[in-house]
Protein backbone atom coordinates (compact mmCIF):
# COMPACT_ATOMS: atom_id res chain seq x y z
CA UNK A 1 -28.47 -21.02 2.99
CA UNK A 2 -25.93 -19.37 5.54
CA UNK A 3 -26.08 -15.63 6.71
CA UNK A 4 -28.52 -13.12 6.69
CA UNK A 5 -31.74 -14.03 4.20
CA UNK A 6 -30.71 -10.65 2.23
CA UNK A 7 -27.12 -11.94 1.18
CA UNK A 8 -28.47 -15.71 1.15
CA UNK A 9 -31.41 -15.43 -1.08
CA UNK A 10 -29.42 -13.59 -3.67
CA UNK A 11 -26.18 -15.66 -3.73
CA UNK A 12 -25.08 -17.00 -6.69
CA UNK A 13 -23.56 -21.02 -5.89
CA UNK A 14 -26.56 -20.88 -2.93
CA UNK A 15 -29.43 -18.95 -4.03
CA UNK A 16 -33.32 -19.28 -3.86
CA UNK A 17 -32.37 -20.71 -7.53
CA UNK A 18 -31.10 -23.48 -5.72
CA UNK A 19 -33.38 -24.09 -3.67
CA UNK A 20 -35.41 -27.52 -5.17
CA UNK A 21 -37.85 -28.11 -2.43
CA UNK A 22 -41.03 -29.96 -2.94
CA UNK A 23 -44.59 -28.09 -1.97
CA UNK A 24 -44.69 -30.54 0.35
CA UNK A 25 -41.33 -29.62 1.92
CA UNK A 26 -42.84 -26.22 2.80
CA UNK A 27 -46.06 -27.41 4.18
CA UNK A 28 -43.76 -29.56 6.55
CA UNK A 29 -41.68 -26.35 7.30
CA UNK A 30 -44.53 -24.25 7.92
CA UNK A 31 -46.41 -26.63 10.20
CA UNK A 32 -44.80 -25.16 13.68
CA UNK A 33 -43.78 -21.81 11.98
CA UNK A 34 -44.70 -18.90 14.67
CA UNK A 35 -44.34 -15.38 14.07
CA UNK A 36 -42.28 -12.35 16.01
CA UNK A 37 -44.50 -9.86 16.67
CA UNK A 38 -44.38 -6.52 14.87
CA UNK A 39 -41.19 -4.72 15.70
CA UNK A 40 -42.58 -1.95 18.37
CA UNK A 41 -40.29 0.78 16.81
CA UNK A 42 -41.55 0.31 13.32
CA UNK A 43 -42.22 3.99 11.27
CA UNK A 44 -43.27 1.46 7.72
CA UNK A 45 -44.85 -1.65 7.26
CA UNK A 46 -45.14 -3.53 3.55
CA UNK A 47 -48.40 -3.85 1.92
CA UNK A 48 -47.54 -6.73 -0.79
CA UNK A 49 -49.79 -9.45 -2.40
CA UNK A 50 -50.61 -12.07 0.16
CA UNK A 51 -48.44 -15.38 -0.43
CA UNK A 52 -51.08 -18.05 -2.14
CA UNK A 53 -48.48 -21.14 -2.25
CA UNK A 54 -46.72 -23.03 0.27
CA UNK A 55 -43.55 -21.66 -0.90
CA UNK A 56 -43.72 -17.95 -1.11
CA UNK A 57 -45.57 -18.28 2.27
CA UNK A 58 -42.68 -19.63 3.90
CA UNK A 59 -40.29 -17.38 2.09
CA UNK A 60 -42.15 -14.07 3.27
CA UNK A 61 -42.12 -15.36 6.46
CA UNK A 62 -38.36 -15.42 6.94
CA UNK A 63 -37.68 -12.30 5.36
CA UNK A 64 -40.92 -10.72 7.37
CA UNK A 65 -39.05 -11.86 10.37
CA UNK A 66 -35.77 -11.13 9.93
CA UNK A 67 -36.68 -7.59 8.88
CA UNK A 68 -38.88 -7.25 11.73
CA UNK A 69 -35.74 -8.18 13.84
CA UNK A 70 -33.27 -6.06 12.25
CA UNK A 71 -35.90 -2.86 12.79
CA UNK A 72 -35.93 -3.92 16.80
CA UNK A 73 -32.78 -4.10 16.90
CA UNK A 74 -31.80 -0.30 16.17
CA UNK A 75 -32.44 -0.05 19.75
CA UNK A 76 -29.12 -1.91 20.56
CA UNK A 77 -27.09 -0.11 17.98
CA UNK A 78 -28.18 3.16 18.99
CA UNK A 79 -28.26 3.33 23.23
CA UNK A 80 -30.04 6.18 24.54
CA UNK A 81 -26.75 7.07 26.29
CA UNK A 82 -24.39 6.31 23.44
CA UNK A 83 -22.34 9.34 22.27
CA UNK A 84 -23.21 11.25 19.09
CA UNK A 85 -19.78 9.61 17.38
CA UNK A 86 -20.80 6.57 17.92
CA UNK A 87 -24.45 6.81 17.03
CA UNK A 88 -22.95 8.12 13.63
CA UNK A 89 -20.51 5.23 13.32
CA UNK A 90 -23.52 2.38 14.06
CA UNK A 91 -25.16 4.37 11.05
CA UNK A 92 -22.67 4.07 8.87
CA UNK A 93 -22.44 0.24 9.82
CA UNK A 94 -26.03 -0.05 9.21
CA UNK A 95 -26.49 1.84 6.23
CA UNK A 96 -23.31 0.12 4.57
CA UNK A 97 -24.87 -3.20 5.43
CA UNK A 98 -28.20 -1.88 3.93
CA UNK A 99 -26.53 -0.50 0.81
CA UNK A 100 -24.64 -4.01 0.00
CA UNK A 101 -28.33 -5.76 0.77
CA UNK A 102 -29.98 -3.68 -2.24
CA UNK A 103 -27.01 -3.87 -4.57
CA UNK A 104 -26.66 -7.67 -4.45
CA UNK A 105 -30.58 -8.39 -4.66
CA UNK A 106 -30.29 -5.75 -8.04
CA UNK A 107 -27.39 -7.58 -9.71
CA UNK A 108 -29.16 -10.91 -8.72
CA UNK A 109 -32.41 -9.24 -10.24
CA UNK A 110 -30.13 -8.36 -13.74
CA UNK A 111 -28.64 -11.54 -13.74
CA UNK A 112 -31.59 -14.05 -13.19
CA UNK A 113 -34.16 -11.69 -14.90
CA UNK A 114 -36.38 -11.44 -12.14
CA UNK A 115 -39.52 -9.90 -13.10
CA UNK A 116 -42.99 -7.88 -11.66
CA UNK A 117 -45.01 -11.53 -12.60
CA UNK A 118 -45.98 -12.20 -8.83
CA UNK A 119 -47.52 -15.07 -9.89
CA UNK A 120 -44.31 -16.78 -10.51
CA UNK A 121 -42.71 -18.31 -7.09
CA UNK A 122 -39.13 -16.50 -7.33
CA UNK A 123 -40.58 -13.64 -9.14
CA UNK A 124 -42.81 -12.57 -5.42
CA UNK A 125 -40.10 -14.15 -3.29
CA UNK A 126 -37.00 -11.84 -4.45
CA UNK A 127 -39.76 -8.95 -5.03
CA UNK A 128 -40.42 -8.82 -1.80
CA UNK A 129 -37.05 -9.46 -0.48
CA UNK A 130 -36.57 -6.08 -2.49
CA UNK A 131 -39.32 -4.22 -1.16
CA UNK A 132 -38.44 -4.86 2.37
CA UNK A 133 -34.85 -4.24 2.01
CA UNK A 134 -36.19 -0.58 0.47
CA UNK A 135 -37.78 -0.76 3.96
CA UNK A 136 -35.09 -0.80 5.60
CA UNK A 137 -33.13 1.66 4.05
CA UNK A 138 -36.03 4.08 4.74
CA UNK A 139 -36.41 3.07 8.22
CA UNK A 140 -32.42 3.78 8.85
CA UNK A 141 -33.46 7.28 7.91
CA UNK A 142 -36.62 8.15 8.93
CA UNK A 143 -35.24 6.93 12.48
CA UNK A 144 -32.01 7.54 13.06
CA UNK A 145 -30.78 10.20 9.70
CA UNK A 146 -29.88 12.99 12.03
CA UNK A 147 -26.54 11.20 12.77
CA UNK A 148 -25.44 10.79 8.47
CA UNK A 149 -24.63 13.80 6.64
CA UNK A 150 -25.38 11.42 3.55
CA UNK A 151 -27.85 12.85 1.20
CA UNK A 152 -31.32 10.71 2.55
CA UNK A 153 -34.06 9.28 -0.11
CA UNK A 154 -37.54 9.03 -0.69
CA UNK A 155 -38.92 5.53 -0.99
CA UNK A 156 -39.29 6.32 -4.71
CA UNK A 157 -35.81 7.33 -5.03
CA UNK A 158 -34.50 4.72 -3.20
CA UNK A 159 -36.02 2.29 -5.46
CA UNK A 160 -34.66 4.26 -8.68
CA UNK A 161 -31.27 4.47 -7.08
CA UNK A 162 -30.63 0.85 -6.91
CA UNK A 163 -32.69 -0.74 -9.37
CA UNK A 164 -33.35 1.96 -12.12
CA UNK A 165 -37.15 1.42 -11.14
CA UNK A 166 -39.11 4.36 -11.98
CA UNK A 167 -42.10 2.95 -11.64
CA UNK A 168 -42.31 1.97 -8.00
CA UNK A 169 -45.43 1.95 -5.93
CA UNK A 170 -44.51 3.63 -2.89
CA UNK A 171 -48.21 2.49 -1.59
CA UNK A 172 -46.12 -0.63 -1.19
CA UNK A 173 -44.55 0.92 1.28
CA UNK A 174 -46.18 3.13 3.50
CA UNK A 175 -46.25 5.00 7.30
CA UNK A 176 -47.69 3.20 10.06
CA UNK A 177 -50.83 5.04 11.51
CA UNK A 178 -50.26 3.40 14.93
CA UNK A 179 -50.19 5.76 17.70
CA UNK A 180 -48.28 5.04 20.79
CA UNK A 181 -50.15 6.22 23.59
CA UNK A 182 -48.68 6.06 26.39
CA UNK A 183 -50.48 4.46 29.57
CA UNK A 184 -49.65 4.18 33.34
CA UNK A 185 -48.44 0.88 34.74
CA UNK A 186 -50.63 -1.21 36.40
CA UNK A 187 -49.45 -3.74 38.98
CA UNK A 188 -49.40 -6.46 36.13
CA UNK A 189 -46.30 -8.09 35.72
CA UNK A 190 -44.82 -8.91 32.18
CA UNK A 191 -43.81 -12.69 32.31
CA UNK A 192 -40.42 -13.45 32.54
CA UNK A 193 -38.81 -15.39 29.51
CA UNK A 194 -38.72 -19.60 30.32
CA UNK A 195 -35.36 -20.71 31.19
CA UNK A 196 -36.50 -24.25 31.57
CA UNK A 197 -36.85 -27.19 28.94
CA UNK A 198 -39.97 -28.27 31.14
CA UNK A 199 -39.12 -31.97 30.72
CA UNK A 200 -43.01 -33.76 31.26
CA UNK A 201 -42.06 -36.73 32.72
CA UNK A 202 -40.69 -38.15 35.69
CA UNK A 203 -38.70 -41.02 34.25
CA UNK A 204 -35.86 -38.57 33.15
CA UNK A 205 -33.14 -42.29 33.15
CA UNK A 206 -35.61 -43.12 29.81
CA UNK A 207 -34.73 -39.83 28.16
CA UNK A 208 -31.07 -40.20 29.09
CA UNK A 209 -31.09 -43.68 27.64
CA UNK A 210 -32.49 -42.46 24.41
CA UNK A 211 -30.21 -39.33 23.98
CA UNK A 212 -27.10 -42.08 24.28
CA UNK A 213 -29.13 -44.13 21.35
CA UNK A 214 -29.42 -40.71 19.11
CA UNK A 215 -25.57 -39.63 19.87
CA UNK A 216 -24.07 -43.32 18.76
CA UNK A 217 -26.65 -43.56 15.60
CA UNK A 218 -26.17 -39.79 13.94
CA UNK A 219 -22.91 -38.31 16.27
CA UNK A 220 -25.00 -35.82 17.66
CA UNK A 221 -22.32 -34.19 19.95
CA UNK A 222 -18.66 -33.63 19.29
CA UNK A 223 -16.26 -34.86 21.71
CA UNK A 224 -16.19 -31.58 23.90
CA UNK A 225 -19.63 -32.37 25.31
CA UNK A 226 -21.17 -35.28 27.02
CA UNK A 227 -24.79 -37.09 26.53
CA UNK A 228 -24.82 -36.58 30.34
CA UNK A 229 -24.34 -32.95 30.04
CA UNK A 230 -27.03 -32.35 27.56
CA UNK A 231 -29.25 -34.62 29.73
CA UNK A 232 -28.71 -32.55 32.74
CA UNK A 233 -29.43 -29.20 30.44
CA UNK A 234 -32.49 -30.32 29.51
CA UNK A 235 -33.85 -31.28 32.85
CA UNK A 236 -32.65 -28.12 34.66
CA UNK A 237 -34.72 -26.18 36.18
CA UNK A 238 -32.91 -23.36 35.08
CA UNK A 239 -30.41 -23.44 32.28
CA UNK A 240 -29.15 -20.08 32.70
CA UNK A 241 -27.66 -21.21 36.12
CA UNK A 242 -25.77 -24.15 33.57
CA UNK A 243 -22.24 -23.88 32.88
CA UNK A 244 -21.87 -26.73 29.74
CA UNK A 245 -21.70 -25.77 25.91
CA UNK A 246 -23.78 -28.39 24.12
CA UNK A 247 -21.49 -28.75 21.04
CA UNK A 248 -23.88 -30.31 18.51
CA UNK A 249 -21.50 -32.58 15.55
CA UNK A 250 -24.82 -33.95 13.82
CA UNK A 251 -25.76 -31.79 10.57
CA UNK A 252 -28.10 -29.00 11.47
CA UNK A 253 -31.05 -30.64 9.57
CA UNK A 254 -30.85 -33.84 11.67
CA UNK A 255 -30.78 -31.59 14.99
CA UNK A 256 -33.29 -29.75 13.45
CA UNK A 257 -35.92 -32.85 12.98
CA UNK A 258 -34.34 -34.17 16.34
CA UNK A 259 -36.04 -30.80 18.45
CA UNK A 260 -39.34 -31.75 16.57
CA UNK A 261 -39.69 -35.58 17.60
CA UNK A 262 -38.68 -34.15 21.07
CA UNK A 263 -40.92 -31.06 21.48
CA UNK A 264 -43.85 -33.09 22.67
CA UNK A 265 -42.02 -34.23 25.26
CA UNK A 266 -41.19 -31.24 26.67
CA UNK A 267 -43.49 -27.65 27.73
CA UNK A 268 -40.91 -25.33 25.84
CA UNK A 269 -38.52 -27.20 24.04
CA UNK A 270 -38.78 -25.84 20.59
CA UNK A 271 -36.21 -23.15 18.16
CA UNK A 272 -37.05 -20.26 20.71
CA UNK A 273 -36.39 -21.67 23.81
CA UNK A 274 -33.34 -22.96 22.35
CA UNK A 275 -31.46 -19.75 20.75
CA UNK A 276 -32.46 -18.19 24.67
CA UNK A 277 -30.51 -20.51 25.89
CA UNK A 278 -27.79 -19.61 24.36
CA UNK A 279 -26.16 -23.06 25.12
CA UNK A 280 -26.24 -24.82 21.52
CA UNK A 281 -22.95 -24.51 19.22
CA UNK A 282 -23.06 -25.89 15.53
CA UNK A 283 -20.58 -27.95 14.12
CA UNK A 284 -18.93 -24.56 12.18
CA UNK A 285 -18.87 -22.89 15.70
CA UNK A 286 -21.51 -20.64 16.07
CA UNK A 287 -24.16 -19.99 18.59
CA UNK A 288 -27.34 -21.98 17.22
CA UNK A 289 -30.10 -19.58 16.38
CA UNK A 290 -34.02 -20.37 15.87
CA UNK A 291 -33.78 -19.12 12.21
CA UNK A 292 -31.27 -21.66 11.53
CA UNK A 293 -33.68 -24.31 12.99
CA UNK A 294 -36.65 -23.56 10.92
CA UNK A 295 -34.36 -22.76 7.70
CA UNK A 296 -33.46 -26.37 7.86
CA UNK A 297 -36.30 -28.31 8.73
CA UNK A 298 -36.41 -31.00 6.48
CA UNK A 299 -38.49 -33.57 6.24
CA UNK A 300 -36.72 -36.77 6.04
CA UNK A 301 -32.98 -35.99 7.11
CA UNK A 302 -30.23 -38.32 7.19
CA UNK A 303 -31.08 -41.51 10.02
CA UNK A 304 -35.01 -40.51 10.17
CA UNK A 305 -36.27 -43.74 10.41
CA UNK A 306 -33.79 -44.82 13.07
CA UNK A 307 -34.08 -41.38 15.46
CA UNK A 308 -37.76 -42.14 15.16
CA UNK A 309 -37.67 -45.43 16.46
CA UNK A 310 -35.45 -44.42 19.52
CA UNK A 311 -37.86 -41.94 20.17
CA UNK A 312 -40.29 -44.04 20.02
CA UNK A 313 -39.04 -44.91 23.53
CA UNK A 314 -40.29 -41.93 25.69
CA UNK A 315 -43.76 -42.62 24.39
């Protein structure tokens, strides 16, 4: 599934309807699945049913994430020295992209007769894609509504205005109690983000052999970008200070399994540390992102016995 999990879940040709995963697909995805911490800015938080299968566990986790992200970034879209016009104009963005979000999951609702029945694995999964979208409709407001002369919601009527529900719990949905107190610095310094790979070993002509191996078995790069180039990205000490695009040709899923057989080889090779970098382009062109990597980690891709045996190498 491409694009935000808001459009994707609810697409029609590639919907969660499509999605045919075994439970053990999503114990395999889950196995190295970490967390963002709680968006700082947050005004709500969701109180819904814990997940009790493998697959609505890894389901709320990508939409807990991505709305978690979304809610962090408001800061970006609204600068403390950006200009009341364009404060109102990122609203308007926002709350368009909001309003599309909660109309498509509603007709998808209608359409595939999505129902309260938690118990039932699309049932939670799009219920909860619902509730946090809600969520974010009411954060838009509570936050930043001084810059829309749109009429604003409750949660209640938010939920009645897109999906005729006039039974909503709005305990689902509720105020963070957090206080913020504020605190003086001390003379601890926050850690700066890892701009390394942290290669382990010392034999770095081994890895280089392998990466050639991988590249002629599954076409891992396109013809923009050299093995050599990727080899000296992943040994430098500071990537940032790298001028090569790493132009990846394989399918996403084989790249994806590719970082996992690697990851013990390395201190902070993993989907993070990757997206940071900002030095990975997909096959379709665009910048690859951690979300993509966990959204297709598969289990057995395409070559898996043969990239494990080349791996089998650095050991």
């Amino acid at each position: 599934m491409k694009g935000s999990v808001f459009s994707s879940l609810v697409s029609i040709t590639n919907g969660l309807h499509r999605d045919n995963r075994q439970k053990k697909d999503f114990k395999y995805l889950l196995s190295d699945f970490k967390l963002n911490p709680k968006a700082n800015n947050a005004v709500f938080k969701v109180n819904f049913k814990k997940p009790l299968n493998a697959k609505k566990e890894y389901y709320q986790k990508l939409i807990f994430i991505e709305t978690e992200n979304t809610v962090a970034s408001f800061s970006k879209e609204f600068p403390v020295n950006a200009t009341t016009p364009e404060n109102k104009y990122s609203y308007t963005i926002l709350l368009n992209k909001f309003d599309k979000y909660l109309n498509d999951i509603a007709t998808y609702i209608n359409k595939r007769g999505i129902t309260a029945d938690l118990n039932n694995d699309d049932n939670y999964i799009i219920n909860y894609l619902k509730v946090s979208a809600i969520r974010l409709y009411a954060e838009l407001q509570e936050q930043y509504g001084q810059f829309s002369e749109n009429t604003t919601f409750s949660i209640s009527e938010i939920a009645e205005k897109y999906f005729n529900d006039e039974t909503f719990d709005v305990n689902v949905i509720e105020k963070s109690t957090t206080k913020k107190v504020a605190t003086k610095k001390t003379s601890k310094t926050k850690a700066k983000p890892k701009t390394s790979f942290g290669y382990k070993s010392n034999d770095t002509s081994t890895l280089l052999t392998v990466l050639k191996l991988v590249n002629l078995k599954i076409d891992l790069l396109d013809n923009r970008t050299t093995v050599e180039q990727l080899h000296e990205l992943l040994l430098a000490k500071d990537f940032t200070n790298t001028e090569s695009q790493i132009y990846l040709q394989c399918e996403t899923t084989q790249f994806s399994y590719l970082v996992t057989k690697l990851k013990p080889f390395f201190i902070y090779f993993n989907p993070t540390a990757i997206e940071r970098s900002g030095k990975f382009v997909t096959k379709t062109g665009t910048l690859l992102k951690a979300n993509n990597l966990h959204k297709n980690k598969v289990h057995n891709p395409k070559e898996k016995e043969e990239i494990d045996k080349i791996i089998q190498q650095l050991q």
